[in-house]
C-alpha atoms as a PDB file:
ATOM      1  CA  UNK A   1      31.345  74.029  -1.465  1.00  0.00           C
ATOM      2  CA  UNK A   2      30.289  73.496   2.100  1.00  0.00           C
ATOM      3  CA  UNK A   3      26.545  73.857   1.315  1.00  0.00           C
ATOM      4  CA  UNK A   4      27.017  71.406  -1.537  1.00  0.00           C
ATOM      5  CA  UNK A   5      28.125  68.827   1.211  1.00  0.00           C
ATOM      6  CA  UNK A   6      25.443  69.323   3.354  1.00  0.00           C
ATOM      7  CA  UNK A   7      22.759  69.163   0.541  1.00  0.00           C
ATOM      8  CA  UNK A   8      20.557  65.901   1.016  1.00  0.00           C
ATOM      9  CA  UNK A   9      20.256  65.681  -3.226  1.00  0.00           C
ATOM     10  CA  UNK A  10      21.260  61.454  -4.415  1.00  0.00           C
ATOM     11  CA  UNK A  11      20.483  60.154  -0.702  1.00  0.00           C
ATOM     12  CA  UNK A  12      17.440  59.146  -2.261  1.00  0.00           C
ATOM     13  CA  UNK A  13      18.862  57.161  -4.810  1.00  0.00           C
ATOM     14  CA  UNK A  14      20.841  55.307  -2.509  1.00  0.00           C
ATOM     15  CA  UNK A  15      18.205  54.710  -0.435  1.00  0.00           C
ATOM     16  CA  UNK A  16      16.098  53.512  -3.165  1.00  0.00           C
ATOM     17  CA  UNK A  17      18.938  50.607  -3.996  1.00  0.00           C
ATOM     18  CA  UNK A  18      19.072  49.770  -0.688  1.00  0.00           C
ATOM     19  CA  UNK A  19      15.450  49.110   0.093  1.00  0.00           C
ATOM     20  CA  UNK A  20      15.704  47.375  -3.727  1.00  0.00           C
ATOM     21  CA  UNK A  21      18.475  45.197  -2.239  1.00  0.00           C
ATOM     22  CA  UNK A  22      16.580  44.269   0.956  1.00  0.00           C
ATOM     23  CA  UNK A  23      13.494  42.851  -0.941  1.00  0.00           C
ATOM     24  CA  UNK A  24      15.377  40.915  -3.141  1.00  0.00           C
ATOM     25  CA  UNK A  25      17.071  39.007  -0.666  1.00  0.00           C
ATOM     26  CA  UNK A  26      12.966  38.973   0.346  1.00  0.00           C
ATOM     27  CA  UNK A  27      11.746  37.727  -2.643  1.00  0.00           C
ATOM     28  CA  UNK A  28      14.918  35.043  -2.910  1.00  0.00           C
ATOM     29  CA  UNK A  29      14.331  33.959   0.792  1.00  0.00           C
ATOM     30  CA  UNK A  30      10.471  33.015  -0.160  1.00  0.00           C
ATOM     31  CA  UNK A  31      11.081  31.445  -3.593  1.00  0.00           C
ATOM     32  CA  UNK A  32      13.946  29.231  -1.987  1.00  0.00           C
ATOM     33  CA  UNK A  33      11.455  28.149   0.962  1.00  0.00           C
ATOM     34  CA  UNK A  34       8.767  27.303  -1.677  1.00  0.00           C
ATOM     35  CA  UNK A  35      11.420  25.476  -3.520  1.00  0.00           C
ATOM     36  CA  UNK A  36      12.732  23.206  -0.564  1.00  0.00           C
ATOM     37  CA  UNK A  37       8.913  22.784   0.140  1.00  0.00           C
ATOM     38  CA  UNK A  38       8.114  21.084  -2.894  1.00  0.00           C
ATOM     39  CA  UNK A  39      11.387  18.657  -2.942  1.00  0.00           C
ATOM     40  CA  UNK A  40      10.184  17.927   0.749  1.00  0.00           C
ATOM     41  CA  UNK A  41       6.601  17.200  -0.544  1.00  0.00           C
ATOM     42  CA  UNK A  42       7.762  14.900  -2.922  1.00  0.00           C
ATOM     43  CA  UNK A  43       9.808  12.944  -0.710  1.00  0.00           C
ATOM     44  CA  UNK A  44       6.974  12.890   1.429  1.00  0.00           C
ATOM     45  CA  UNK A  45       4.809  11.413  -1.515  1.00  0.00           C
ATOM     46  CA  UNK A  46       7.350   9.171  -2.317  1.00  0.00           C
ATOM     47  CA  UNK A  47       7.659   7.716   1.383  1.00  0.00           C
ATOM     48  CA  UNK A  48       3.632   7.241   1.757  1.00  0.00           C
ATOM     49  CA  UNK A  49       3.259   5.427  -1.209  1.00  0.00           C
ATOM     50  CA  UNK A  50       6.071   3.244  -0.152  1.00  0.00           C
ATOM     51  CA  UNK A  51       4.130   2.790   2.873  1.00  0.00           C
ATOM     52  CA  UNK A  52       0.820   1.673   1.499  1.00  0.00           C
ATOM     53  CA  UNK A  53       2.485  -0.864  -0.841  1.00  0.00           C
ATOM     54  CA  UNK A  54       4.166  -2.269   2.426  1.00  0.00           C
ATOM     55  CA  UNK A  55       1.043  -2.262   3.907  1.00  0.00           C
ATOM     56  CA  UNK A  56      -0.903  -3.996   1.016  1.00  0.00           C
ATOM     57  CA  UNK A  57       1.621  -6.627   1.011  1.00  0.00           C
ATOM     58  CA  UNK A  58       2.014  -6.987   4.832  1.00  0.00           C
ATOM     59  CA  UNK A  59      -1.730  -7.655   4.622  1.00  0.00           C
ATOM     60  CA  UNK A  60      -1.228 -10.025   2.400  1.00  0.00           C
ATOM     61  CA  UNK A  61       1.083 -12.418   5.164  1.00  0.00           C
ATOM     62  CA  UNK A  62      -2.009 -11.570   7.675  1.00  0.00           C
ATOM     63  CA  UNK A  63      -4.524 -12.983   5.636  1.00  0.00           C
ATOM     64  CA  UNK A  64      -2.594 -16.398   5.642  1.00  0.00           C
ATOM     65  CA  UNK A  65      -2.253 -19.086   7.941  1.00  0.00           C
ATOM     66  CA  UNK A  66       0.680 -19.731  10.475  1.00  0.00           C
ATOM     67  CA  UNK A  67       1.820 -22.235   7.958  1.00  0.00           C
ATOM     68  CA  UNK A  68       1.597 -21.123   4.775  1.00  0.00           C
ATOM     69  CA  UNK A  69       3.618 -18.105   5.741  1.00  0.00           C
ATOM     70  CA  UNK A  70       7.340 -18.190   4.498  1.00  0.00           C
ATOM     71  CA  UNK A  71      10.202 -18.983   6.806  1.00  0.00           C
ATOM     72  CA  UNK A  72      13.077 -17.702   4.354  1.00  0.00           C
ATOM     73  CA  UNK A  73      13.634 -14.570   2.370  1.00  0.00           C
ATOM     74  CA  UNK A  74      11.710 -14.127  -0.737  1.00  0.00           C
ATOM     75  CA  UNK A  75      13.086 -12.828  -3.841  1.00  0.00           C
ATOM     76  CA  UNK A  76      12.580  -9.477  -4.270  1.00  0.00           C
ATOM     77  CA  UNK A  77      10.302  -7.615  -6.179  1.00  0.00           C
ATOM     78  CA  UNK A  78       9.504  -3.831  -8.065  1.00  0.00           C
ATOM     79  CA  UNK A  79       6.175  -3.315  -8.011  1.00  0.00           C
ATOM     80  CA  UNK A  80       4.746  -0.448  -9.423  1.00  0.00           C
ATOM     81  CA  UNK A  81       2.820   2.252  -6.578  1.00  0.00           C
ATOM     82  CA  UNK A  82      -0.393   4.416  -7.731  1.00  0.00           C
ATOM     83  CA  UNK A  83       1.942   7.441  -8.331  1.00  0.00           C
ATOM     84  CA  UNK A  84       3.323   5.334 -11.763  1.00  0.00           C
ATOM     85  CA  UNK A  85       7.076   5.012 -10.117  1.00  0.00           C
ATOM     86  CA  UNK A  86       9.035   1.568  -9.263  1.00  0.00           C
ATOM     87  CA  UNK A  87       9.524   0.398  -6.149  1.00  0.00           C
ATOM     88  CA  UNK A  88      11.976  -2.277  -5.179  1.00  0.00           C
ATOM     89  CA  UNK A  89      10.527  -4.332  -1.926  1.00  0.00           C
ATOM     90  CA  UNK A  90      12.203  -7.008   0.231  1.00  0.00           C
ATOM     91  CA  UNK A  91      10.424  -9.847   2.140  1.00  0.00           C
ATOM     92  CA  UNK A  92      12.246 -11.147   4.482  1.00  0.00           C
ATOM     93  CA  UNK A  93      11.372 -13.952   6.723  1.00  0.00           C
ATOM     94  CA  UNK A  94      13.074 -15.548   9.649  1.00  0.00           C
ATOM     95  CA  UNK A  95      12.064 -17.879  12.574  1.00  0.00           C
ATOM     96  CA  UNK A  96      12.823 -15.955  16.137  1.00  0.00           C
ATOM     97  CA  UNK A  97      12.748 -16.618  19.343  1.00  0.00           C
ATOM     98  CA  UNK A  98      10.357 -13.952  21.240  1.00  0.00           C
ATOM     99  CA  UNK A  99      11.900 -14.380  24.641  1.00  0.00           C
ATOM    100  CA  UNK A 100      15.711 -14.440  24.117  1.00  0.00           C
ATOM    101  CA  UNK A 101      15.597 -12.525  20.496  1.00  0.00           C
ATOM    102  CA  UNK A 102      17.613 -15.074  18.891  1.00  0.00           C
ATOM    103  CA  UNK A 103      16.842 -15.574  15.082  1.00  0.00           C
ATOM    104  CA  UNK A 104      16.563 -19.669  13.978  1.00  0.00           C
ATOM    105  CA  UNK A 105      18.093 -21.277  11.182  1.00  0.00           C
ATOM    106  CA  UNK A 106      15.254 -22.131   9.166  1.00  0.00           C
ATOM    107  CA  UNK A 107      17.103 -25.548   7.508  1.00  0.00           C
ATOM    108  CA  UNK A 108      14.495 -27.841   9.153  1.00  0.00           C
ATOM    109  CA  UNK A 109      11.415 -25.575   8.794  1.00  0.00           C
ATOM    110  CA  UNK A 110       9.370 -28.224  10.155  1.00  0.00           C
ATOM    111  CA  UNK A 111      10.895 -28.399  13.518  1.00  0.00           C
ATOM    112  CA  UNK A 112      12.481 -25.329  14.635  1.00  0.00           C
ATOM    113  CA  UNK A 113      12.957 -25.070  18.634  1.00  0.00           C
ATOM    114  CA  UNK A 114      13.747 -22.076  21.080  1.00  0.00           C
ATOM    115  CA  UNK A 115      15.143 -23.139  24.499  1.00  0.00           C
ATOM    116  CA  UNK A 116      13.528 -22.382  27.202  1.00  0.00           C
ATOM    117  CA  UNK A 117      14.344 -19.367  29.272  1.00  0.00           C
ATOM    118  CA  UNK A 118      13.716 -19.460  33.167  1.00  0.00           C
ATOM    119  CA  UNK A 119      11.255 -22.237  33.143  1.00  0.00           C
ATOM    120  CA  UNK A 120       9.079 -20.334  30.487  1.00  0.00           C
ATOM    121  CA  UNK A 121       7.936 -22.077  27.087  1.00  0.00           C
ATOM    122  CA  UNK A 122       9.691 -19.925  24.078  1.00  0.00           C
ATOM    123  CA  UNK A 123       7.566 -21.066  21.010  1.00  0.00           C
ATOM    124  CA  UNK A 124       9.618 -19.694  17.773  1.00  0.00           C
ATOM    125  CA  UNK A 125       7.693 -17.245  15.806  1.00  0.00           C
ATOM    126  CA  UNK A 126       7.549 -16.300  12.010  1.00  0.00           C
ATOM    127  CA  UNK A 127       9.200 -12.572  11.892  1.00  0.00           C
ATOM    128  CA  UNK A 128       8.157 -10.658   8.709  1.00  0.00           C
ATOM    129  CA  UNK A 129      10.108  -7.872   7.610  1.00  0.00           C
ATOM    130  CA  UNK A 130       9.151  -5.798   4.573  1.00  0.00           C
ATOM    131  CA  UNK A 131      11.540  -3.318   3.344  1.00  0.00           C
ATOM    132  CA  UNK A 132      10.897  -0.672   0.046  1.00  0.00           C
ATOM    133  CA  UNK A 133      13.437   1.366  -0.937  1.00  0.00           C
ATOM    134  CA  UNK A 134      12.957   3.894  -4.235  1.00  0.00           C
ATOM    135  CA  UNK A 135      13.801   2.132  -7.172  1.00  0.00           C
ATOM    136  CA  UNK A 136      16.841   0.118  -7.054  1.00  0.00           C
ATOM    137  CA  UNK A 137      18.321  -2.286  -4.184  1.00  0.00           C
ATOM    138  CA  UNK A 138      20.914   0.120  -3.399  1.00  0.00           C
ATOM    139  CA  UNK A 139      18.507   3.067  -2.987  1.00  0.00           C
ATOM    140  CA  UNK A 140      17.477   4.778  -0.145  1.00  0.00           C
ATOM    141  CA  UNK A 141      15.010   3.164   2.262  1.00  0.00           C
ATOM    142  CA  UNK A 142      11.674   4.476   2.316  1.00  0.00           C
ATOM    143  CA  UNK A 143       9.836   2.148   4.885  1.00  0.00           C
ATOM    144  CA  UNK A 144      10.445  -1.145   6.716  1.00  0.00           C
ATOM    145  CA  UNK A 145       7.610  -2.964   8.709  1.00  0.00           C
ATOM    146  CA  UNK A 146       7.982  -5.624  10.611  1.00  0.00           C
ATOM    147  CA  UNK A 147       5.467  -8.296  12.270  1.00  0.00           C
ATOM    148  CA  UNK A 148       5.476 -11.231  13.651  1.00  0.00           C
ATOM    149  CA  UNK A 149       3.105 -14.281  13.201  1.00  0.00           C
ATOM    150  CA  UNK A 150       2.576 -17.517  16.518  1.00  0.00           C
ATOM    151  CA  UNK A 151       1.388 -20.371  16.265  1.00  0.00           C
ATOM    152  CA  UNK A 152      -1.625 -19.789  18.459  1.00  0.00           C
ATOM    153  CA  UNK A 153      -3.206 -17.107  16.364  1.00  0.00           C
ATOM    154  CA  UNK A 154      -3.782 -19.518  13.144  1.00  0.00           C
END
């Protein structure tokens, strides 16, 4: 009986299901960093293409004139980006005040005024916000650009 105890026989198998059990949790570890990968490329994707339509459309506002560009929010819009999804994007448009931040109310467009701060002229500027979010207007944001256009520069 007491050489029967001290007999090494079935401590192999029980290594053998513990060194099983170890590269499981292995194998499980990988496949769940590969997974969270791929859901963090996509969002990634997502994001970039969100970008360049913000971009394209930003571009768009810098092409124009001082004037031409709008003073109020425009509707928005779901364009379509190159990876075939729907984006919904937000222009939004505001006269501001560079010096003291303060945003204008745009009901006479044709003469909007800052005051002037400390004997410095504060010209009001066209602020240009563009916002995409993924999908819907209640979806999260993916980008929002800003930029503003003066008078001086056309």
């Amino acid at each position: 009986m007491v050489r029967r105890l001290r007999s090494d026989e079935g401590f192999q198998l029980i290594e053998l299901l513990i060194a099983l059990t170890i590269l499981a949790i292995g194998i499980l570890a990988i496949v769940a960093g590969f997974s969270s990968g791929m859901i963090a490329l996509g969002n990634a994707s997502r994001a970039s293409t969100a970008a360049t339509i913000a971009d394209k459309e930003m571009e768009k506002y810098r092409r124009l004139a001082y004037t031409p560009i709008p003073s109020v929010p425009q509707a928005p819009t779901t364009p379509t980006g190159p990876d075939g999804r729907t984006y919904w994007m937000k222009v939004d448009a505001q006269y501001n005040c560079p010096i003291t931040g303060s945003v204008l109310d745009a009901t006479d467009p044709a003469n909007p005024t800052c005051t002037a701060v400390a004997g410095v002229a504060n010209r009001p500027v066209k602020l240009v916000t563009i916002t995409v979010r993924d999908g819907s207007a209640s979806a999260k944001v993916l980008v929002s650009e800003s930029s503003t256009f003066d008078q001086a520069t056309g």
